[in-house]
C-alpha atoms as a PDB file:
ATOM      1  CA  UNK A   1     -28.860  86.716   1.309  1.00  0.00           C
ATOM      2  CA  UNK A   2     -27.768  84.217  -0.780  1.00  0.00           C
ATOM      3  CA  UNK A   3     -24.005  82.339   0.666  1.00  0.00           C
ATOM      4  CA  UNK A   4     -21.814  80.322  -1.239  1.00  0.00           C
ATOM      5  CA  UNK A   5     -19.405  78.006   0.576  1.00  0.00           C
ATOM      6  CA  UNK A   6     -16.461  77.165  -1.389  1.00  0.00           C
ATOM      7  CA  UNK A   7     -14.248  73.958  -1.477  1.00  0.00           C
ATOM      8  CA  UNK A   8     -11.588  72.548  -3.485  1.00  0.00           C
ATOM      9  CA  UNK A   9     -11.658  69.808  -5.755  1.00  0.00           C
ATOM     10  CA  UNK A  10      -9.457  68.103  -7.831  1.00  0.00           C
ATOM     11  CA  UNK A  11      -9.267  65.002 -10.148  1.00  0.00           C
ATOM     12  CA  UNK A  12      -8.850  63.470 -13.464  1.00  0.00           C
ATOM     13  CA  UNK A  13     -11.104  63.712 -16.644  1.00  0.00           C
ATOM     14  CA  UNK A  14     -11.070  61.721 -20.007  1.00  0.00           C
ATOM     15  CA  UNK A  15     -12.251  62.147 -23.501  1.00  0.00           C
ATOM     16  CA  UNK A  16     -11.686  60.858 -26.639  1.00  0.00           C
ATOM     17  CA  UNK A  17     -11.667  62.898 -29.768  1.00  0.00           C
ATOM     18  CA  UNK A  18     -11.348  60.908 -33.067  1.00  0.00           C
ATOM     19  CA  UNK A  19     -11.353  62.557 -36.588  1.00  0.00           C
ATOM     20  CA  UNK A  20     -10.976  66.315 -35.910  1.00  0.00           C
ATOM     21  CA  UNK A  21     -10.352  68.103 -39.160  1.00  0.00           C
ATOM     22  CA  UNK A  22      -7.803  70.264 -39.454  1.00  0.00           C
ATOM     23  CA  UNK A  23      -7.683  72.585 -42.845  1.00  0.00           C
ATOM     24  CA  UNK A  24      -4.019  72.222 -43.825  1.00  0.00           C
ATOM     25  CA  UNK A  25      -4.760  75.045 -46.955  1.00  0.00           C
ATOM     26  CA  UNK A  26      -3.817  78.584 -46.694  1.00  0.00           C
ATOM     27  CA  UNK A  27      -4.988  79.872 -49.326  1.00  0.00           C
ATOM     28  CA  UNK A  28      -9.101  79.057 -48.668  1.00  0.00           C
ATOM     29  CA  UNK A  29     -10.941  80.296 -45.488  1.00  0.00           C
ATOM     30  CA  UNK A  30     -10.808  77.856 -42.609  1.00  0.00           C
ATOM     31  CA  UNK A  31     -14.086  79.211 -41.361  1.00  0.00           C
ATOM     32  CA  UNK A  32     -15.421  78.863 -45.197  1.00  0.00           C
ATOM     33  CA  UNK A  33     -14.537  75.747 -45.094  1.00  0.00           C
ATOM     34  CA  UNK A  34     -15.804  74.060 -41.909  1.00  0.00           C
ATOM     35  CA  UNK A  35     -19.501  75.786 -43.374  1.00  0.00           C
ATOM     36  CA  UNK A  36     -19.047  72.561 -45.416  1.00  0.00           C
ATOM     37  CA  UNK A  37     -18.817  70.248 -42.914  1.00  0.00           C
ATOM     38  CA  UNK A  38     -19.681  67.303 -42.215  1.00  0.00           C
ATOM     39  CA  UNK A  39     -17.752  65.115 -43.927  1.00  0.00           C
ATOM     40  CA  UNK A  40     -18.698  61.585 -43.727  1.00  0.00           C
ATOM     41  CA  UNK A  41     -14.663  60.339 -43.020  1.00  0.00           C
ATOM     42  CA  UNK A  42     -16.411  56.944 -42.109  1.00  0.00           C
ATOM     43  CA  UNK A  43     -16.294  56.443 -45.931  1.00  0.00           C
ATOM     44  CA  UNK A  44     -12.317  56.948 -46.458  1.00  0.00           C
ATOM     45  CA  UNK A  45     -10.661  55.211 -49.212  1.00  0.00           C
ATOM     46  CA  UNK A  46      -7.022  54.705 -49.626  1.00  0.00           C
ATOM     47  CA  UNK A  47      -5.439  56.932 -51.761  1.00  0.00           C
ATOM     48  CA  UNK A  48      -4.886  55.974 -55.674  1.00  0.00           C
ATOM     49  CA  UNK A  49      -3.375  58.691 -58.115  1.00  0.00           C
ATOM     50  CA  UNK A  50      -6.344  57.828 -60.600  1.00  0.00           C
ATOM     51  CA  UNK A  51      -8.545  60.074 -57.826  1.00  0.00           C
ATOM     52  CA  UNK A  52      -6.447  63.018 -59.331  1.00  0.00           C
ATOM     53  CA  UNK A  53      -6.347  62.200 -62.921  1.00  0.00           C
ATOM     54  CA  UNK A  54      -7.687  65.547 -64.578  1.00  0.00           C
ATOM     55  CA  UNK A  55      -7.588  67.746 -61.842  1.00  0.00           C
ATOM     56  CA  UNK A  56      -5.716  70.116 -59.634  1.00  0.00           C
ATOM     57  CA  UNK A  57      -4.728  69.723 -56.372  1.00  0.00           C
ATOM     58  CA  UNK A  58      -3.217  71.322 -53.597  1.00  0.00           C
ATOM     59  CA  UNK A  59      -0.441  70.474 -51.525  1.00  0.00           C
ATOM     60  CA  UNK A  60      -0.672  70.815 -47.442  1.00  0.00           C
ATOM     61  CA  UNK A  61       0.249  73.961 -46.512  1.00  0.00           C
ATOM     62  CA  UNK A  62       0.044  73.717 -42.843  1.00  0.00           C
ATOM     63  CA  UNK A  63       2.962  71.804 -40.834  1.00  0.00           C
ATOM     64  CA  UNK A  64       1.802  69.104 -38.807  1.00  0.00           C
ATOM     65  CA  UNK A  65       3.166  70.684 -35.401  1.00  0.00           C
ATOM     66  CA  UNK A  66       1.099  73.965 -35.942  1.00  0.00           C
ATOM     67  CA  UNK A  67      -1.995  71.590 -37.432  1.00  0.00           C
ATOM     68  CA  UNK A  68      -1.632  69.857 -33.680  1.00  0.00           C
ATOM     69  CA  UNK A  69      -1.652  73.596 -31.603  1.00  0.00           C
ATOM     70  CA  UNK A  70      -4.923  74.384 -34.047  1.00  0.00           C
ATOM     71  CA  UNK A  71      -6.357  70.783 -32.643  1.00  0.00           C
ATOM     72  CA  UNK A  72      -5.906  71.990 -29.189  1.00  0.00           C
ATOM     73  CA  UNK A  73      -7.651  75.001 -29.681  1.00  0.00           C
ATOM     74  CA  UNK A  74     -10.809  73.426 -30.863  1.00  0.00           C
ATOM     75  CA  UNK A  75     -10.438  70.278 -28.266  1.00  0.00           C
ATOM     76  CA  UNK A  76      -9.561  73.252 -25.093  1.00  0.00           C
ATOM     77  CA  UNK A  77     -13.309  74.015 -24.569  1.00  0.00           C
ATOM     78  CA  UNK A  78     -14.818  70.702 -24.996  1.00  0.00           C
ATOM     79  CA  UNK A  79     -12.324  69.289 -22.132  1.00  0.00           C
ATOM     80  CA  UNK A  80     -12.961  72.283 -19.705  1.00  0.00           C
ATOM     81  CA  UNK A  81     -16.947  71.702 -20.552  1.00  0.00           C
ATOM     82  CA  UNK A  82     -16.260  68.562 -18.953  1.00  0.00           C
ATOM     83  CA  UNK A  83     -14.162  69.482 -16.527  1.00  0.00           C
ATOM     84  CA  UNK A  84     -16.856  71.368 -15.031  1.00  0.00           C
ATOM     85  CA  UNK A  85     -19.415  68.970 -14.989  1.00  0.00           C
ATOM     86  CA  UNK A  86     -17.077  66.412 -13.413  1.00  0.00           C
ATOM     87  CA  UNK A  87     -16.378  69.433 -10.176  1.00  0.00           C
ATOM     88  CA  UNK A  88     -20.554  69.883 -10.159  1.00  0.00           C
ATOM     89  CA  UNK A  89     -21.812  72.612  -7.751  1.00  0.00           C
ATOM     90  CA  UNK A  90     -23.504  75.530  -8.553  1.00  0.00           C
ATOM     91  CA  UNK A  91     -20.756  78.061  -9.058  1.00  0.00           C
ATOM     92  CA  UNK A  92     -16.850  77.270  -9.879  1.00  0.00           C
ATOM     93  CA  UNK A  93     -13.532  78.564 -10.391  1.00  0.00           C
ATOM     94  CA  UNK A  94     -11.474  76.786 -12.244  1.00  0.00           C
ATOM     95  CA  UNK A  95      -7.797  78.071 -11.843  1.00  0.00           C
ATOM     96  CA  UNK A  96      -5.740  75.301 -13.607  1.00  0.00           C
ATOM     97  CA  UNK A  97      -6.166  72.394 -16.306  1.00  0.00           C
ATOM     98  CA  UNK A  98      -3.438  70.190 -17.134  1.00  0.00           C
ATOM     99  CA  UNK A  99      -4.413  68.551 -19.781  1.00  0.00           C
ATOM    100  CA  UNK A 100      -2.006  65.308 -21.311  1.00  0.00           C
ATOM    101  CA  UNK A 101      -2.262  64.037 -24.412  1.00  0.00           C
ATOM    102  CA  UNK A 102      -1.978  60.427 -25.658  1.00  0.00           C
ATOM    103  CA  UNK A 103      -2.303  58.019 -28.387  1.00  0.00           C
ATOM    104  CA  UNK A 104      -2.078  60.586 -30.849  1.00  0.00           C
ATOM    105  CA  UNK A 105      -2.512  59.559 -34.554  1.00  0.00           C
ATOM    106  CA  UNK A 106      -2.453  62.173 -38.044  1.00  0.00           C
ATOM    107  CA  UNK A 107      -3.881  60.946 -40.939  1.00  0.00           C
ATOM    108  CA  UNK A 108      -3.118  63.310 -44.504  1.00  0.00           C
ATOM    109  CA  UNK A 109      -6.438  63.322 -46.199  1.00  0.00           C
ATOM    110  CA  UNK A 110      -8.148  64.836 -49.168  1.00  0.00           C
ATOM    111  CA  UNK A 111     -11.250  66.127 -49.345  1.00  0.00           C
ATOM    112  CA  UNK A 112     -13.517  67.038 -52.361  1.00  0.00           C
ATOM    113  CA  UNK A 113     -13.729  70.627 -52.502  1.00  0.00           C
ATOM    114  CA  UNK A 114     -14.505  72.487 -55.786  1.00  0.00           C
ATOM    115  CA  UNK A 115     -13.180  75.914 -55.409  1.00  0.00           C
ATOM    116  CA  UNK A 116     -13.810  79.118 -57.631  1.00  0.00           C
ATOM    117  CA  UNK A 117     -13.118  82.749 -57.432  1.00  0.00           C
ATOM    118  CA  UNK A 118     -14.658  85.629 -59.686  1.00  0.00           C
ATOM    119  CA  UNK A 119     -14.256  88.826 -59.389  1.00  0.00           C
ATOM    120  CA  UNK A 120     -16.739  91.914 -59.358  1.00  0.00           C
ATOM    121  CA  UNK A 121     -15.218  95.550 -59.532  1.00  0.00           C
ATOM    122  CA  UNK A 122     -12.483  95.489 -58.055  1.00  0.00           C
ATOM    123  CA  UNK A 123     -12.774  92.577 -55.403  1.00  0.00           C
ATOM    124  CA  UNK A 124     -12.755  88.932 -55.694  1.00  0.00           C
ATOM    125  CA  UNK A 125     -14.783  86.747 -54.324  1.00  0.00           C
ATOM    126  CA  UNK A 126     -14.449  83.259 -53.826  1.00  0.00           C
ATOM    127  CA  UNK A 127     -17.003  80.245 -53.787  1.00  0.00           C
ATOM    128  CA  UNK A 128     -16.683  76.877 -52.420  1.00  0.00           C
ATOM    129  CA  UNK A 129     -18.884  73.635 -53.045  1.00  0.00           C
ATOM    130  CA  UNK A 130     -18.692  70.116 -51.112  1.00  0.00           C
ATOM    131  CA  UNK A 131     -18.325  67.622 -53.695  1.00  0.00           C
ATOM    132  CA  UNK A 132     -19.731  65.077 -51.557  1.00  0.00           C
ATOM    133  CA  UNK A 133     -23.129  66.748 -50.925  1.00  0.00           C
ATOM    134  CA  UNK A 134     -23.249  69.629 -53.099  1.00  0.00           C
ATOM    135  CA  UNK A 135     -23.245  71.946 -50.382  1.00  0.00           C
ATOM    136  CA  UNK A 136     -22.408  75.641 -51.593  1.00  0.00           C
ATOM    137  CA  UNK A 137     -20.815  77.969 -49.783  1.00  0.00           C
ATOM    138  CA  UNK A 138     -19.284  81.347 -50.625  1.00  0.00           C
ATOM    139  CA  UNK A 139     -19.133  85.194 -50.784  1.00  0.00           C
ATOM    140  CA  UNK A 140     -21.273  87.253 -52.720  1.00  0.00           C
ATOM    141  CA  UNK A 141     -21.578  91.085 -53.285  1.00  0.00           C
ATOM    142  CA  UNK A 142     -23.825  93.759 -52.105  1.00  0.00           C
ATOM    143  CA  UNK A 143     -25.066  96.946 -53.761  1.00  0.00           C
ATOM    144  CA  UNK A 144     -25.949  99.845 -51.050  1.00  0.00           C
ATOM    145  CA  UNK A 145     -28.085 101.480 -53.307  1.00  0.00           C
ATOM    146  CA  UNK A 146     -29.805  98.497 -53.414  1.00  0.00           C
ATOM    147  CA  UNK A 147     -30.783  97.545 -49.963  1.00  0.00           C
ATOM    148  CA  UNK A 148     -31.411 101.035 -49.532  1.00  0.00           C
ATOM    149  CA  UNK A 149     -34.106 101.398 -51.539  1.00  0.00           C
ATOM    150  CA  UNK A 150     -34.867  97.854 -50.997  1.00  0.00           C
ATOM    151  CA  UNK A 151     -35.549  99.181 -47.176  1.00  0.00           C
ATOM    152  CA  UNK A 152     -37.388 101.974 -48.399  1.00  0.00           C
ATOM    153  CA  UNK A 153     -39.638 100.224 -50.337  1.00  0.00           C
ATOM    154  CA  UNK A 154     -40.751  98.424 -47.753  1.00  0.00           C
ATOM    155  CA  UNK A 155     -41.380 101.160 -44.851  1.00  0.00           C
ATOM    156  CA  UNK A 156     -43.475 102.943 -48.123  1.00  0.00           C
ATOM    157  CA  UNK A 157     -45.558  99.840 -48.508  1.00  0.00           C
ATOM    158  CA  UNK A 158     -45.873  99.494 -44.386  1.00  0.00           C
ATOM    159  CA  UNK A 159     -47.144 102.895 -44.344  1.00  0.00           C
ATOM    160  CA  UNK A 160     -49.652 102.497 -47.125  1.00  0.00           C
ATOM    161  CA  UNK A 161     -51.279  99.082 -44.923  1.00  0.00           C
ATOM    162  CA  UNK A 162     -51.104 101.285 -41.703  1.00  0.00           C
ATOM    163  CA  UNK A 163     -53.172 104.310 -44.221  1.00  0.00           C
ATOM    164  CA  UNK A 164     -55.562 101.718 -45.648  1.00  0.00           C
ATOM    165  CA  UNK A 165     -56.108 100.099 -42.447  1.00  0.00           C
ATOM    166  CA  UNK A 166     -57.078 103.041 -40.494  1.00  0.00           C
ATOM    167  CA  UNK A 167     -59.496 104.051 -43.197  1.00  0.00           C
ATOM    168  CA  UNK A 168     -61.651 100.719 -42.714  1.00  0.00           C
ATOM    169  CA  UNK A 169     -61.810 101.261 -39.063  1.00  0.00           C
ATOM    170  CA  UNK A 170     -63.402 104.998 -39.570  1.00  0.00           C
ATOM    171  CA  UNK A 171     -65.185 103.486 -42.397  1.00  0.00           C
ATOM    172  CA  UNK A 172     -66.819 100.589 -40.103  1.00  0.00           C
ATOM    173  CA  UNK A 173     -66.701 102.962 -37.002  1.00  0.00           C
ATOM    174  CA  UNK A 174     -69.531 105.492 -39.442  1.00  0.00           C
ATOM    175  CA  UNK A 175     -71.858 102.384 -40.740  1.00  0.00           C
ATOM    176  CA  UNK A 176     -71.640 101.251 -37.429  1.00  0.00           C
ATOM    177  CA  UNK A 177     -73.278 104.553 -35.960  1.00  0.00           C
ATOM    178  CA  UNK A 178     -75.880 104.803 -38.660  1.00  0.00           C
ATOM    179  CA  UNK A 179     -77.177 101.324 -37.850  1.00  0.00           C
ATOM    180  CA  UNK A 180     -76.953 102.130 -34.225  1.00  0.00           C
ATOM    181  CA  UNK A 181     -79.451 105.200 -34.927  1.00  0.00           C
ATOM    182  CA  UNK A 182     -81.793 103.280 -37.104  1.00  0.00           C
ATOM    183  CA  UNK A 183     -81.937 100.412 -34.815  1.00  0.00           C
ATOM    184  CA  UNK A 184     -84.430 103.259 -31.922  1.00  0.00           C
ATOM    185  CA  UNK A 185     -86.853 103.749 -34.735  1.00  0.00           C
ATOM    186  CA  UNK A 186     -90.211 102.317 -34.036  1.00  0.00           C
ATOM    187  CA  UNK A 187     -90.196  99.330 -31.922  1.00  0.00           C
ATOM    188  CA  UNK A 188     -92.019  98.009 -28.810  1.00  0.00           C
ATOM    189  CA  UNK A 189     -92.045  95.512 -26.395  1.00  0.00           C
ATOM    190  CA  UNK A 190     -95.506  93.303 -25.842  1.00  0.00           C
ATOM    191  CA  UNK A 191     -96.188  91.761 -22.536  1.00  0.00           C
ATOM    192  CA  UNK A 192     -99.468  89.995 -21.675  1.00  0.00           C
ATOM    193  CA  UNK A 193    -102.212  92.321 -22.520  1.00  0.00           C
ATOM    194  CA  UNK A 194    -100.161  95.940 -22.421  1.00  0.00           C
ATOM    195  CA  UNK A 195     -97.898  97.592 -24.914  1.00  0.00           C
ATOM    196  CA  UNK A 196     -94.975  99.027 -23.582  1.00  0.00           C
ATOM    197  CA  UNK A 197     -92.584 101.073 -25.013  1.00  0.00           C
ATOM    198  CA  UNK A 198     -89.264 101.082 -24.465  1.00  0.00           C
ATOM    199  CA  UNK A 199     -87.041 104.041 -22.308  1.00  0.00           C
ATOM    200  CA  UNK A 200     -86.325 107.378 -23.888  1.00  0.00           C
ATOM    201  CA  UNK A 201     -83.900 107.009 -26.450  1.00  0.00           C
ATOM    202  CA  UNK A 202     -81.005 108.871 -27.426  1.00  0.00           C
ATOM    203  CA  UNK A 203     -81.544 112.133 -28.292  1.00  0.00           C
ATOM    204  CA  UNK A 204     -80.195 110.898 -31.885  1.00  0.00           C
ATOM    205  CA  UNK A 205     -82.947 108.705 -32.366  1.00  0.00           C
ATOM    206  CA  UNK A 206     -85.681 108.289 -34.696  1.00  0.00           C
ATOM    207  CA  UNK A 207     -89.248 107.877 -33.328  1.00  0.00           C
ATOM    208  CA  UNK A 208     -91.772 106.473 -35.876  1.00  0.00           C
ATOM    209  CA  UNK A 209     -95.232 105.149 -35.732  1.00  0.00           C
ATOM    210  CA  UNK A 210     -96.132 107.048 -32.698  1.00  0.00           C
ATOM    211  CA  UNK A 211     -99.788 108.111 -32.370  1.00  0.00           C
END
């Protein structure tokens, strides 16, 4: 029986997260957009309004105190990860994490993100592409009918292999038997002086040459 013997621990942890992106836009998937990730932010340039010149863009739609609780969410699993490791053992319950936060810095960025929409029936569907790498992202639709008989075509063309298959095995299963039956006829074994033939065979067998 397997005994575990429990203990408490406490103690401090640190990690430092630097660049976690936060999508400030309502209006575009979150989710869609970290697909597009990552983003090489290593490569920042100040901002100049000719980087706009031509195009649309939107404004931050996000306020920076609820951009901050979305931070915590992503950083919460990372820091009990390591929590965990820093306790060690083989099983743990963890029943509190205080976790303080410190030298905290925002920086408003924008990122190159073509975004279109089109729309097909009567849903629209939107598609996103990273202007940096020309990563593509987006929604597309589906036709039931479609995969249905996309499906079906291929359990008819399984069956057809499974049909063909089995008739080369009975196919090679008969030529096998004939040789089998011709291979009896009319052979003998010679040692030294005396011809020998060999045992009785099957009562399928051919016998030829026999005086």
């Amino acid at each position: 029986m397997r005994r575990t013997r429990w203990y408490s621990a406490s103690g401090t942890v640190a990690r430092w997260f630097d660049d976690l992106l936060i999508a400030a836009s309502k209006s575009v998937s979150p989710e869609r957009l970290a697909t597009l990730e990552p983003w090489d932010v290593v490569e920042l340039k100040p901002y100049q309004p000719a980087y706009l010149a031509g195009h649309k863009a939107q404004r931050y739609q996000l306020e920076l105190g609820d951009g901050f609780e979305q931070a915590k969410a992503i950083m919460a699993p990372e820091i009990e990860s390591d929590t965990r490791q820093d306790i060690g053992g083989d099983e743990q319950r963890v029943h509190q994490i205080a976790t303080a936060y410190s030298g905290i810095t925002f920086k408003h960025l924008l990122l190159p993100v073509w975004i279109s929409a089109y729309r097909f029936q009567t849903k629209v569907y939107q598609v996103l592409v990273n202007a940096r790498t020309g990563e593509v992202q987006g929604e597309r639709p589906y036709s039931l009918l479609k995969i249905v008989g996309f499906v079906l075509l291929l359990l008819l063309v399984g069956l057809v292999l499974i049909y063909l298959s089995i008739g080369t095995v009975e196919g090679s299963s008969k030529e096998d038997r004939r040789i089998s039956r011709i291979s009896y006829s009319g052979f003998s074994i010679e040692t030294g002086q005396k011809q020998h033939r060999p045992p009785l065979a099957p009562p399928y067998a051919l016998r030829k040459g026999e005086k």
